[in-house]
Structure formats: C-alpha cells, structure tokens
Protein backbone atom coordinates (compact mmCIF):
# COMPACT_ATOMS: atom_id res chain seq x y z
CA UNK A 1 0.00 0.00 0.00
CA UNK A 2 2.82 2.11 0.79
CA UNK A 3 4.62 1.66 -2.39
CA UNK A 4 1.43 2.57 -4.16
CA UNK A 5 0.84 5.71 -2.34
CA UNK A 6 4.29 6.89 -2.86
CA UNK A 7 4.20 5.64 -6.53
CA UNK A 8 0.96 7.68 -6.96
CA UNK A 9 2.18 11.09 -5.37
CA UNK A 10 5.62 10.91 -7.43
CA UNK A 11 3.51 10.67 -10.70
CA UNK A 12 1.00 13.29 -9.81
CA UNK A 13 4.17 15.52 -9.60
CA UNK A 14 5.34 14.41 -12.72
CA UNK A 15 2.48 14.76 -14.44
CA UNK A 16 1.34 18.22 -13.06
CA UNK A 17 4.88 18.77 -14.37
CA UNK A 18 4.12 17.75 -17.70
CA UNK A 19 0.61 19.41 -18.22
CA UNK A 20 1.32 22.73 -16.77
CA UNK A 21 3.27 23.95 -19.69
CA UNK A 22 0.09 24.06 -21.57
CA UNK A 23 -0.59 26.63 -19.32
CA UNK A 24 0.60 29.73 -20.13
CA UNK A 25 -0.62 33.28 -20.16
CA UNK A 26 0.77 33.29 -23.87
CA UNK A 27 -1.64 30.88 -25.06
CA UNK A 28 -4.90 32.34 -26.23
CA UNK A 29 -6.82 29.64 -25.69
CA UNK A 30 -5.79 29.77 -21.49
CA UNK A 31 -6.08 33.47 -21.66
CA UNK A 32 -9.51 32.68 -23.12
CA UNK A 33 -10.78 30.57 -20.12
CA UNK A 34 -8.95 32.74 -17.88
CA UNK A 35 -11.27 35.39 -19.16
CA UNK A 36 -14.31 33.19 -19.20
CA UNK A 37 -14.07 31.97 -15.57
CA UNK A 38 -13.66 35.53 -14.44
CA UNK A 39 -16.44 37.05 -16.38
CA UNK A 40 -18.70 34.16 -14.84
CA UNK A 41 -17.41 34.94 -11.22
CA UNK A 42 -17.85 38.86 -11.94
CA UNK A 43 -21.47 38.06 -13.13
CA UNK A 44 -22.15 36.05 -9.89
CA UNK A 45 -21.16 39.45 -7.96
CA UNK A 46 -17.69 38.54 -7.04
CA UNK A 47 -15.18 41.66 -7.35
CA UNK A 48 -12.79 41.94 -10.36
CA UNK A 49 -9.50 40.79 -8.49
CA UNK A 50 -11.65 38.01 -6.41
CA UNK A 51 -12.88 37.12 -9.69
CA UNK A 52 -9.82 36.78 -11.27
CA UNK A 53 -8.03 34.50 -7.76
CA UNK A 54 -11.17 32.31 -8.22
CA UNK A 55 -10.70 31.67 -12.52
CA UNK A 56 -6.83 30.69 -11.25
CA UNK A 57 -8.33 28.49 -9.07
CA UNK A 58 -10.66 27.02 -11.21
CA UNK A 59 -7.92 26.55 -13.89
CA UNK A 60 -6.00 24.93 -11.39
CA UNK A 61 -8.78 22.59 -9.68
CA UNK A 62 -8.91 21.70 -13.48
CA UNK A 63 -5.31 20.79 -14.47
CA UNK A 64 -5.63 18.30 -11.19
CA UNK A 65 -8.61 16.43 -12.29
CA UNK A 66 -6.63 16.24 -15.50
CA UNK A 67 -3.52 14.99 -13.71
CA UNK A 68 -5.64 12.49 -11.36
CA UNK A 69 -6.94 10.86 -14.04
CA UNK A 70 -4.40 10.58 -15.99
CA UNK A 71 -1.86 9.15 -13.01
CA UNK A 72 -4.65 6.88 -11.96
CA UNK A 73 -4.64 5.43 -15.18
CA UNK A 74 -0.89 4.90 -14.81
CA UNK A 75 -1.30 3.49 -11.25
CA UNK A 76 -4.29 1.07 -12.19
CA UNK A 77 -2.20 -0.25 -15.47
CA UNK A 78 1.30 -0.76 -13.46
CA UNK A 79 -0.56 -3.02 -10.92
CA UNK A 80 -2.52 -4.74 -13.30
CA UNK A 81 0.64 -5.10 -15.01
CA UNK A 82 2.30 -6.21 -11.56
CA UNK A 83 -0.10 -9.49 -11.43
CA UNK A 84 -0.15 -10.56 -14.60
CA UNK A 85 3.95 -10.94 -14.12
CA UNK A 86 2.71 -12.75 -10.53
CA UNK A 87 0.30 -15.29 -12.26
CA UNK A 88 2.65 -17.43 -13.51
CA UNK A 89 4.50 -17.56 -9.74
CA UNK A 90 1.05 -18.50 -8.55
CA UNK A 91 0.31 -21.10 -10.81
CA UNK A 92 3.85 -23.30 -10.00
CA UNK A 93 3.08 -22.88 -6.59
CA UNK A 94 1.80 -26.45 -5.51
CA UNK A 95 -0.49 -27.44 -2.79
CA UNK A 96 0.39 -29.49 0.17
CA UNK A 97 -2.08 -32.53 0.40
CA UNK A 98 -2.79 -33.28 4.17
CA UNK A 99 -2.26 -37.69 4.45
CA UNK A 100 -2.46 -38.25 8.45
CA UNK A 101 -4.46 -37.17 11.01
CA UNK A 102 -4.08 -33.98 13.20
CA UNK A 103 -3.89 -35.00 17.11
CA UNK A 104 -5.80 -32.75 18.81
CA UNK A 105 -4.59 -34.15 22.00
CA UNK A 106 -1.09 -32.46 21.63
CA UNK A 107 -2.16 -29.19 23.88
C-alpha cells in the first residue's frame, strides 16, 4: 500500500509537471478561459480581483482532475501489469495434500 501511495504522489508531480506547460498566459486559448471563468465569477457578484483569484483556481482545480486521471490510469495499469507478471508464480506454486491425522490431544 505504501509503495502505491508513494508511486501515486511521485507521478502526480510528474504529471502536473508535464501538463502545466500548456498553461501559459501566452496561449490564447488559457487566456480565453482565464477570461471566461472571471467574467462568470464577476457576473455572480464577485469583485474583479476576487474574480480573477477564483478563474486561477478554477484553472488549477482543473489541471488536477486532469492529472488524477491521468496518473490513476498509470497506477491502475502498473498493478494490473504487476499481477499478470505474478500469475505465472502463482500457478507453480503447488499445494500441500494433508495424508495423516491432526492429534488434537497435543495441547
């Protein structure tokens, strides 16, 4: 479980890492939901510069759903991966047949 959790936060890093240099206040189309999110927030009575901390936000909250799903993905395919490679081990693993009787009387 450990190894998971640990194998899940590294790859949220790396791929927040990855994603965020889609980000950028030079691309139109993030300078277009920047605007977006703040016009909705300034039409829901929030101030300009409130308005404009909240759209960040929301752009953020968004790049993490992005990067949970996509490390998720990653996580669920290396352990599915993980016991596949353990079937084989399982199957050449042979069962002990039990011949004699168990004493009870031994305590």
């Amino acid at each position: 479980m450990a190894i998971v959790s640990t194998y899940l936060e590294r790859n949220i890093a790396i791929n927040r890492v990855g994603l965020l240099p889609n980000i950028s206040l030079y691309n139109p189309e993030t300078v277009q939901c920047i605007q977006a999110f703040t016009q909705n927030f300034v039409s829901k009575g929030f101030p300009l510069e409130q308005a404009r901390q909240q759209a960040y936000a929301s752009l953020e909250g968004i790049l993490m759903k992005q990067v949970s799903i996509i490390t998720y993905s990653q996580v669920f395919s290396a352990l599915g991966f993980f016991f596949i490679a353990c079937l084989p081990l399982a199957l050449l693993i042979k069962q002990v047949k039990v011949t004699g009787k168990i004493s009870m009387d031994a305590h």
